[in-house]
Each structure stands twice: as structure tokens, then as C-alpha cells.
Protein backbone atom coordinates (compact mmCIF):
# COMPACT_ATOMS: atom_id res chain seq x y z
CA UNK A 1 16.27 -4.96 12.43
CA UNK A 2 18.75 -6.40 10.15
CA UNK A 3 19.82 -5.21 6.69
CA UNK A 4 18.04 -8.20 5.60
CA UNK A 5 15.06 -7.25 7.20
CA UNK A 6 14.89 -4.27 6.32
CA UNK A 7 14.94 -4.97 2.76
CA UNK A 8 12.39 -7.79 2.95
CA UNK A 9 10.03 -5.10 4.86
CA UNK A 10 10.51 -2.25 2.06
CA UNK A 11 9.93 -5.18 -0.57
CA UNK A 12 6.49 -6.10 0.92
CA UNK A 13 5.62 -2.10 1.04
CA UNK A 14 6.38 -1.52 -2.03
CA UNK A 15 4.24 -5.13 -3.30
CA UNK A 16 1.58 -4.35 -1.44
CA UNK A 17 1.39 -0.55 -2.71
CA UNK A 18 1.53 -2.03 -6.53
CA UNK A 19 -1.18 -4.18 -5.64
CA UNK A 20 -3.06 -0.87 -4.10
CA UNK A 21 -2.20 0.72 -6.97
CA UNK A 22 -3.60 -2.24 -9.20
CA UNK A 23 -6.73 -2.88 -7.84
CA UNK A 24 -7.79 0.36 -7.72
CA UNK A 25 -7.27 1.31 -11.23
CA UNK A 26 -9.31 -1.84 -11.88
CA UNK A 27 -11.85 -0.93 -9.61
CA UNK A 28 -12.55 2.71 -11.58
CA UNK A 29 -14.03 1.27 -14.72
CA UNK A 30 -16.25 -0.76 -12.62
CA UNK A 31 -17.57 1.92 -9.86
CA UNK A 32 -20.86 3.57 -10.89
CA UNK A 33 -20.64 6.89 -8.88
CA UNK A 34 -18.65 9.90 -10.18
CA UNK A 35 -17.19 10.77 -6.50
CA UNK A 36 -16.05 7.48 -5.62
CA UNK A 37 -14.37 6.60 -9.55
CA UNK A 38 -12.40 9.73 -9.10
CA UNK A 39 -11.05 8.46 -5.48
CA UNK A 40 -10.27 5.33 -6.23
CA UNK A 41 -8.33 6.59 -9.64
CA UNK A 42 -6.53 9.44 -7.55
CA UNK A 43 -5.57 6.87 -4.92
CA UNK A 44 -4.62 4.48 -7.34
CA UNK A 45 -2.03 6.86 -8.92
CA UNK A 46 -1.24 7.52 -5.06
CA UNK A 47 -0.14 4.46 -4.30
CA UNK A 48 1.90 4.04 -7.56
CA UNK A 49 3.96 6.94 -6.52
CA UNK A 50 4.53 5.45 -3.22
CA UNK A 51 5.78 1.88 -4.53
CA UNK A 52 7.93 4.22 -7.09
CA UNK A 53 9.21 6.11 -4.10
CA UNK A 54 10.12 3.26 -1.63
CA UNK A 55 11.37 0.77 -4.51
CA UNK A 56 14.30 3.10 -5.14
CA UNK A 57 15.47 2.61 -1.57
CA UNK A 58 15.50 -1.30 -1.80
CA UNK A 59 19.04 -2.29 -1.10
CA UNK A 60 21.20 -3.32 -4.37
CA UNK A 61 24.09 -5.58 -3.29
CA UNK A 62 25.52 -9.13 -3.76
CA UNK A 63 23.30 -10.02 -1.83
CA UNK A 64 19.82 -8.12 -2.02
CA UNK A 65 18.36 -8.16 -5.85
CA UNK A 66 15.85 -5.73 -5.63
CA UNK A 67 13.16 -6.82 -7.97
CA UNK A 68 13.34 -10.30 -6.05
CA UNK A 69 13.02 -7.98 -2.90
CA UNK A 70 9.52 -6.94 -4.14
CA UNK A 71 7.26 -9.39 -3.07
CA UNK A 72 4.93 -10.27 -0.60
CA UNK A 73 5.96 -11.82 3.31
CA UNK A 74 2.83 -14.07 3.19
CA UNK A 75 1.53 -16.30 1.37
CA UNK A 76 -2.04 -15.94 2.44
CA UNK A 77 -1.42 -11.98 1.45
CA UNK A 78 -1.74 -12.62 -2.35
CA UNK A 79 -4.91 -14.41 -2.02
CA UNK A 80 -6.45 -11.96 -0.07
CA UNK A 81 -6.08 -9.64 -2.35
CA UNK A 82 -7.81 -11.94 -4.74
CA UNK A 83 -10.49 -11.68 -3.05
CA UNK A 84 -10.85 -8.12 -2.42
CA UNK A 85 -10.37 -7.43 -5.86
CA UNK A 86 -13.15 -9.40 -7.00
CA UNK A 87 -15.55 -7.68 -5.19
CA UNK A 88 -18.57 -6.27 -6.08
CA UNK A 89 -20.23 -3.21 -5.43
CA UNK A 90 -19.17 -0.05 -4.10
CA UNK A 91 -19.77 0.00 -0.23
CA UNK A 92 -17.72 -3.81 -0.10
CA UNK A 93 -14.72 -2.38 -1.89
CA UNK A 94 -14.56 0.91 0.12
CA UNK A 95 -14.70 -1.51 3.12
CA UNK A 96 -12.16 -3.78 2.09
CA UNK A 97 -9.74 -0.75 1.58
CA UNK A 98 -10.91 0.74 4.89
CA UNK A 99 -11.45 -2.08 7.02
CA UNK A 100 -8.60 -4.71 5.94
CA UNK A 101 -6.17 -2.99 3.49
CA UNK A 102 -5.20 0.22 4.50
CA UNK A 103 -4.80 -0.36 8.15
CA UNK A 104 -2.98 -3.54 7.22
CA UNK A 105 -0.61 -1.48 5.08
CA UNK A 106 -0.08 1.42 7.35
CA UNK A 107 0.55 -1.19 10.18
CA UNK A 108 3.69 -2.24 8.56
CA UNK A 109 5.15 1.01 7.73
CA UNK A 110 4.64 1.87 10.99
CA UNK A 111 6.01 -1.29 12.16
CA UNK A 112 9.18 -0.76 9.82
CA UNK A 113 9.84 3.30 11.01
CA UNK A 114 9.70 1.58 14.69
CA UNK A 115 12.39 -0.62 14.33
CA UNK A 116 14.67 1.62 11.55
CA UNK A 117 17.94 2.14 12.00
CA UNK A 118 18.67 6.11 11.81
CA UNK A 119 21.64 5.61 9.87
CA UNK A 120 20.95 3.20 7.30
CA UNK A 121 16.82 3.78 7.06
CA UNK A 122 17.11 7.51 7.00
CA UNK A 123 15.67 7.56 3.63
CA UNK A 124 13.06 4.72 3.53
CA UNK A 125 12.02 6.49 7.20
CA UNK A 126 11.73 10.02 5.55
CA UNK A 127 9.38 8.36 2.50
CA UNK A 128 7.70 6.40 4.67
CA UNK A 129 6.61 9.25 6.85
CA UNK A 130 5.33 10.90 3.51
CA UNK A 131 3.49 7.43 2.43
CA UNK A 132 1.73 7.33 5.61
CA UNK A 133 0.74 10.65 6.05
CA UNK A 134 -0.66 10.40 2.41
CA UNK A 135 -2.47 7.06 3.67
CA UNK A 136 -4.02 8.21 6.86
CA UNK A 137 -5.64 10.74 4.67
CA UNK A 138 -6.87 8.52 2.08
CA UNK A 139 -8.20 6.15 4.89
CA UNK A 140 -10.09 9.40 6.21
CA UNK A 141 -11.16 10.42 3.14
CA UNK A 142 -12.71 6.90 1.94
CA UNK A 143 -14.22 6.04 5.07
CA UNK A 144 -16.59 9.51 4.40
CA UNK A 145 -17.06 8.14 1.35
CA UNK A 146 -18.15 4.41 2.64
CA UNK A 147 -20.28 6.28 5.04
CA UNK A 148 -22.05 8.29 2.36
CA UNK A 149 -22.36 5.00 0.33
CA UNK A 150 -24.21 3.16 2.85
């Protein structure tokens, strides 16, 4: 993977956790049961920690802007979350998160730690490994609460 790459990979992680991070806190207001509000606003805060922690390690040079770096790979990506945000009800939006975004998310960061470079991705590799661990449990933990909601 290329510097270039690289970058463009930890810009899209770091997108796509703002949009997490987004949607969720919009979701809260909106969610009717106690157990599921307090999920979505503790994963919410989550996943702003995790854009917070990754956008740190976008590259700065002459040639890599880093707020330009933080954007979405595809187009369709921005639309989709759209539509999951305008979802209604609490079993589709735990499904959405379970079922499409999550494993779409923790897809590319393991996509991205298997094609790091040691030396230069040391430090996006060693927050990444934190974001995902911190993912896989939220995907655990939601998909209890999807199954509970149904």
C-alpha cells in the first residue's frame, strides 16, 4: 500500500466513524427504550473518539491535506448513510448498524492493518487494533440488543 493509500484509507475511517458518530447521536432523541438510547449515545461518543484518534495520524505533507483526506472512497457510501439514518424504529436501526455498518466499517480497518506497512503505519495499526476491538464489542453488544428488540 502506498503512502497515498494509506492516507486515503485512514481518511475514509475516520469519515465513516464521524458519520457513526453522527447518526447515532441523532438516533438517541428519537429511540423510545431506555437500554437502547443509552447504547446508541455511548457508541456514538465511541466512535467520536475513534475518528479523533485515527484523524491525528492522517499524513500532513505537500502533498496530503488532511481535512481533504477525510472523506468518503465512494460515492454510493454517503447515500447510504442517508438512508440508514432516516430510519425508523428501533429494530431497523439496530440492524442497519449490525447488518450493513459495522461489518462494513470493521472490514476496512481490517483491510487497512492487512496491507500496513510496519514502519510507517505503526501508529494508525496500534489505534486501529484499539478501534476494532472497541467495534467487535459494540457489534456484540447491539446485536443482543436487536435480538431483545425483536
Amino acid at each position: 500500500m502506498t503512502l497515498d493509500e494509506s492516507a486515503r484509507r485512514l481518511g475514509r475511517i475516520v469519515w465513516f466513524e464521524r458519520r457513526l458518530f453522527e447518526v447515532l447521536g441523532r438516533w438517541v432523541a428519537s429511540t423510545p427504550e431506555p437500554s437502547v438510547k443509552l447504547a446508541l449515545a455511548r457508541q456514538s461518543r465511541h466512535h467520536a473518539g475513534h475518528a479523533a484518534a485515527v484523524e491525528v495520524l492522517l499524513p500532513e505533507t505537500r502533498d496530503h491535506d488532511p481535512a481533504a483526506l477525510v472523506a468518503t472512497t465512494d460515492p454510493t457510501e454517503a447515500a447510504r448513510f442517508e438512508e440508514v439514518e432516516a430510519r425508523a424504529g428501533t429494530e431497523a436501526r439496530l440492524r442497519s448498524l449490525v447488518d450493513e455498518l459495522l461489518p462494513r466499517q470493521l472490514a476496512a480497518c481490517e483491510a487497512f492493518l492487512a496491507e500496513a506497512s510496519p514502519v510507517r503505519d505503526g501508529p494508525a495499526t496500534r489505534a486501529l487494533i484499539v478501534v476494532l476491538a472497541e467495534e467487535r464489542a459494540e457489534l456484540t453488544n447491539l446485536a443482543l440488543l436487536c435480538e431483545q428488540a425483536t
